[in-house]
Protein backbone atom coordinates (compact mmCIF):
# COMPACT_ATOMS: atom_id res chain seq x y z
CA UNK A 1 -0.72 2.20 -19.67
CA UNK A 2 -4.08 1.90 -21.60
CA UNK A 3 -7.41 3.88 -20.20
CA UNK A 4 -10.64 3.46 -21.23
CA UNK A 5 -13.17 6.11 -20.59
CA UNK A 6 -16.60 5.56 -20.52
CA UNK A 7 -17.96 9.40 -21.41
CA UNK A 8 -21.06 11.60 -20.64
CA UNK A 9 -23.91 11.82 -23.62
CA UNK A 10 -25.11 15.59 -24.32
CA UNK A 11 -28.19 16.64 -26.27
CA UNK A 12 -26.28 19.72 -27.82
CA UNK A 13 -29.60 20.57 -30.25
CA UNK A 14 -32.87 18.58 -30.10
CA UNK A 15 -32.66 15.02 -30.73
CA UNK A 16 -29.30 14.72 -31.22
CA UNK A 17 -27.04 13.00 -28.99
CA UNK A 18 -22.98 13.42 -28.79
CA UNK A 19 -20.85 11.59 -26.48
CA UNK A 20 -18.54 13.90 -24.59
CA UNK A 21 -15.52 14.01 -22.46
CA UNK A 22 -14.09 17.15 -20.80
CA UNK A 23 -10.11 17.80 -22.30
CA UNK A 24 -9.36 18.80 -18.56
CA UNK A 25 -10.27 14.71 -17.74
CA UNK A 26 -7.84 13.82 -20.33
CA UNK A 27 -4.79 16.04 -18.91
CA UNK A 28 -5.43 14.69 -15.27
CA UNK A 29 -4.84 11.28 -16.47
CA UNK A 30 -1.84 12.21 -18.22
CA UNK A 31 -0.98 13.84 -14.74
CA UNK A 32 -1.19 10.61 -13.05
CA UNK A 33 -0.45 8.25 -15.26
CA UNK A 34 2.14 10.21 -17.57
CA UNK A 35 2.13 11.72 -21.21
CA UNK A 36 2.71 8.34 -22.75
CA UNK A 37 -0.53 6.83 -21.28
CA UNK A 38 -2.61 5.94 -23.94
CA UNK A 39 -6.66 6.76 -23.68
CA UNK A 40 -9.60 5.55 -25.70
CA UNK A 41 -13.16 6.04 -25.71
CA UNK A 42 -15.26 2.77 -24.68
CA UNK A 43 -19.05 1.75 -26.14
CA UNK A 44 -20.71 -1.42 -25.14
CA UNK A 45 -18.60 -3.46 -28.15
CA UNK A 46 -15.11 -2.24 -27.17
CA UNK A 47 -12.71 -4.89 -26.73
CA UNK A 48 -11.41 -4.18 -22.63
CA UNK A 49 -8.73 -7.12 -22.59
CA UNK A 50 -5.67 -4.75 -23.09
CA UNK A 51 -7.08 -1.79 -21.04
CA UNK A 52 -5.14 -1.17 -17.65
CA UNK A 53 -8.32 0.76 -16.19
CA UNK A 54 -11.60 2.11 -16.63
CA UNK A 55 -13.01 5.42 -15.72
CA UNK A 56 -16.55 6.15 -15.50
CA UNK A 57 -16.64 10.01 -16.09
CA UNK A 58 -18.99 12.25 -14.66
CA UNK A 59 -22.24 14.01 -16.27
CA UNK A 60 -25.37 12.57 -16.28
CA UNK A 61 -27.93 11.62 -14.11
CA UNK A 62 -28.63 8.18 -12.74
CA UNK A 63 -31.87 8.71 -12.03
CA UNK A 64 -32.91 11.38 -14.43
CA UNK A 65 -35.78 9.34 -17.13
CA UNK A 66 -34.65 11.12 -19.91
CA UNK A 67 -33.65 9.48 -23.33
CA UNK A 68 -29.45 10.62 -22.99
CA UNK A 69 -29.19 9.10 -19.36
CA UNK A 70 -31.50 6.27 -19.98
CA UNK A 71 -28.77 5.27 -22.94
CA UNK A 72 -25.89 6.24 -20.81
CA UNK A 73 -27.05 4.28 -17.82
CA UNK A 74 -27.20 1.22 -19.80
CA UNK A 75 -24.14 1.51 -21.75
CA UNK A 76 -22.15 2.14 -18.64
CA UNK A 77 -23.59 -0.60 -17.03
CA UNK A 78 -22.69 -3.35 -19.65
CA UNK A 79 -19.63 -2.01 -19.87
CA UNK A 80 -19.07 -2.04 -16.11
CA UNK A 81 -20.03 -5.38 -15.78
CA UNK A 82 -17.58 -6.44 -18.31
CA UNK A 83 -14.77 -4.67 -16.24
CA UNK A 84 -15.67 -6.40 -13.01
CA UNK A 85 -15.64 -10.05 -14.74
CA UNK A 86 -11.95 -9.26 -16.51
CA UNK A 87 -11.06 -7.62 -13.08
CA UNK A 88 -10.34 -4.08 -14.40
CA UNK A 89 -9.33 -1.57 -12.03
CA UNK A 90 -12.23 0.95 -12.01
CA UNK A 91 -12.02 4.69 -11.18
CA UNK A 92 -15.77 6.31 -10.87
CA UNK A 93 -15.99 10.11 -11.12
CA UNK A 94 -19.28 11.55 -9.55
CA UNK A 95 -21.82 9.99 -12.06
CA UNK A 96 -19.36 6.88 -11.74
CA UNK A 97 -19.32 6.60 -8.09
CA UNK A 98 -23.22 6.94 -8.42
CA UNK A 99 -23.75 4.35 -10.71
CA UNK A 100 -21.23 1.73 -8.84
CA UNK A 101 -23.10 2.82 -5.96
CA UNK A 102 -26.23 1.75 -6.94
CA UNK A 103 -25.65 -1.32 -8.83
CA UNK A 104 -24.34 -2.45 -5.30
CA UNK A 105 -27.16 -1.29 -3.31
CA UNK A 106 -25.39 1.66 -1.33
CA UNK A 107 -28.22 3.54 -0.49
CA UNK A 108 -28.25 7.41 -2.58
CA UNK A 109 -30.52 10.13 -1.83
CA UNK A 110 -31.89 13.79 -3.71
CA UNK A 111 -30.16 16.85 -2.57
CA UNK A 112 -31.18 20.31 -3.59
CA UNK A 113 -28.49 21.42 -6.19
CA UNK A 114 -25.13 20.46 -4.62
CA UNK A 115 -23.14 22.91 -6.76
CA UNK A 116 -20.33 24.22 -4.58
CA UNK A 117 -17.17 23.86 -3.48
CA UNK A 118 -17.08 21.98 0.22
CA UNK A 119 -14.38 19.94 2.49
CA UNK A 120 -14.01 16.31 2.65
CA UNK A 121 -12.30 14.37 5.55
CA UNK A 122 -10.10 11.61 5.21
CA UNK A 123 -10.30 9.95 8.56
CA UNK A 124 -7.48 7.17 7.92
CA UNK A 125 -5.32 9.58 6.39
CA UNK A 126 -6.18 12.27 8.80
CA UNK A 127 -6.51 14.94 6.27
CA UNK A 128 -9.28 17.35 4.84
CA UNK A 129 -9.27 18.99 1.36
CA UNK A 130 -11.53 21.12 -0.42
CA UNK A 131 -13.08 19.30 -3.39
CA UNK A 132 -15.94 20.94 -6.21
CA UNK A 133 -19.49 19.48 -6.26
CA UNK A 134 -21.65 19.23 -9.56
CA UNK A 135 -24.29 16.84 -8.47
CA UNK A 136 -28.17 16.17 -7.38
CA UNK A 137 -27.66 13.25 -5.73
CA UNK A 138 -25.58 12.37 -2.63
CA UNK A 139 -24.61 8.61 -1.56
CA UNK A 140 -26.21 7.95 2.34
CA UNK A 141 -24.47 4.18 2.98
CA UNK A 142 -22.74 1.77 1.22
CA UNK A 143 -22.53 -1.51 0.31
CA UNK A 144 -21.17 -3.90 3.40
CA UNK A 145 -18.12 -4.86 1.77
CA UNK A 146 -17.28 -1.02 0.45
CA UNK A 147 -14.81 0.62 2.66
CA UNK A 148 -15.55 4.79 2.97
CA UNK A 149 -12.42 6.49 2.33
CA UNK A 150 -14.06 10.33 2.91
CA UNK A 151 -17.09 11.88 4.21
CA UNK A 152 -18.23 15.90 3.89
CA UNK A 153 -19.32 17.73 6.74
CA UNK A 154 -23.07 16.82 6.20
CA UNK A 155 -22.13 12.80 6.75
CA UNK A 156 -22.78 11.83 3.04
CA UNK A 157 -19.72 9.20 1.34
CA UNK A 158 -17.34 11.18 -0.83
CA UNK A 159 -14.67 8.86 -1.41
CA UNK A 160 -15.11 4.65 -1.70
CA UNK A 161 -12.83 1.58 -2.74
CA UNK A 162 -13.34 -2.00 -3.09
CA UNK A 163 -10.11 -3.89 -2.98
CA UNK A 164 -12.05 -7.20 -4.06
CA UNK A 165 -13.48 -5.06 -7.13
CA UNK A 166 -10.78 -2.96 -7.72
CA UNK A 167 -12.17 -0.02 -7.71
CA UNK A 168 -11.66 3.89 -6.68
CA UNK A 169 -14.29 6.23 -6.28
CA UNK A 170 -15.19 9.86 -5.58
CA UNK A 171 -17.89 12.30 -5.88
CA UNK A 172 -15.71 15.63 -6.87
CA UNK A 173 -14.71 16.37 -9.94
CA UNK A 174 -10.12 16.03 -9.90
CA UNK A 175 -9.95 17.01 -13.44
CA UNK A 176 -12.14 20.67 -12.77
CA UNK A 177 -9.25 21.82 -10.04
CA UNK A 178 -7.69 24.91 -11.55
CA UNK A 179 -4.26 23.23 -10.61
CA UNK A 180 -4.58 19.02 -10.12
CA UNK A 181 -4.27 17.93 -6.04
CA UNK A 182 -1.43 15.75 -5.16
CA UNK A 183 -4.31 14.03 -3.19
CA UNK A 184 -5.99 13.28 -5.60
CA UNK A 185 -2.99 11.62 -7.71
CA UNK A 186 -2.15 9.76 -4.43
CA UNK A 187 -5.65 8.14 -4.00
CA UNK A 188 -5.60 7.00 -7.79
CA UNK A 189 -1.87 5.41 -6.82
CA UNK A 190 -2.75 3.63 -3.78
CA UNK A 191 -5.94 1.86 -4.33
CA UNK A 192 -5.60 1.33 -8.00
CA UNK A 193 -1.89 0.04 -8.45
C-alpha cells in the first residue's frame, strides 16, 4: 500500500513557510493500513500513478486570504484534480473535507471557533461517537450526488463519501484520539477498499 499525503503549510517565523504533517497522522495510517504501508509527501509535480490513496490532511483555512493557505489551496487543488482523473481513492481530513466540499459546490458556512469535542450520528449505521473539532468553518449541504454518512447535533455534515469519486470524508481529526477508534478504521475500510 502506497499513501500520498497532501500536508498543511505553517509560517513557523515570518515569511517562512514549512510544510507540515502531524507524526500522530502518520501512526493512524499505519493503524489502518499496517506498518508496511508506505507514505510519501505529495507537491503539485509528484508522480500519483503508483499511489493506492490520497489524504488531504487537515490545517489550514479554505477561506482564510493569507499567503500559506492561498499556496495550500492551490496546491491541493491541482493535486486533487489529478487524483479524481487517475481515480484515486481520496480520504479528506477537516481542511480536506472542506476543500472537496467546495470544489463541488456543497454549501459551507463560518462558525464561531468550533474547538471542542462533540457527538456525531451515524444514521445508517445507527451509531454515535464522540469525535474532536479544530475548525472555523462547518459544511451546511452537499453536493447532489454526495451521500452524508454523519451529522452533529447542530445539523451540520460530519462525515461524506462519493462512491463515483472514491472518496471518504470527515470533519474530526482520527489521528488526534488519544487511543485510534475502531470506527474510524472501519469507515476508511468500507468506503475506500
Amino acid at each position: 500500500m502506497k499513501i500520498g499525503i497532501i500536508t498543511t503549510f505553517r509560517e513557523p517565523y515570518k515569511n517562512q513557510l514549512e510544510v507540515s504533517c502531524d507524526i500522530r497522522l502518520i501512526k493512524f495510517l499505519y493503524y489502518v493500513f499496517g506498518k508496511k504501508t508506505e507514505i510519501l509527501f505529495l507537491d503539485e509535480n509528484s508522480n500519483l500513478n503508483s499511489i493506492n490513496l490520497i489524504v488531504v490532511s487537515g490545517g489550514n483555512d479554505i477561506y482564510e486570504q493569507s499567503y500559506k493557505n492561498k499556496l495550500r489551496y492551490n496546491i491541493t487543488k491541482k493535486i486533487l484534480n489529478k487524483s479524481i482523473k487517475l481515480k484515486k481513492k481520496i480520504f479528506g481530513i477537516c481542511y480536506g473535507a472542506q476543500i472537496i466540499a467546495k470544489i463541488y459546490g456543497s454549501k459551507i458556512v463560518k462558525v464561531n471557533n468550533k474547538k471542542r469535542v462533540h457527538y456525531v450520528y451515524f444514521y445508517k449505521l445507527k451509531k454515535k461517537t464522540k469525535v474532536n473539532s479544530f475548525h472555523d468553518y462547518e459544511i451546511k449541504t452537499l453536493n447532489k450526488n454526495f451521500e452524508n454518512l454523519a451529522e452533529n447535533n447542530e445539523g451540520y455534515i460530519e462525515a461524506f463519501s462519493s462512491k463515483e469519486l472514491n472518496f471518504l470524508c470527515v470533519m474530526w481529526h482520527p489521528e488526534r484520539n488519544k487511543k485510534f477508534k475502531k470506527i474510524d478504521k472501519f469507515l476508511i475500510k468500507k468506503y475506500l477498499k
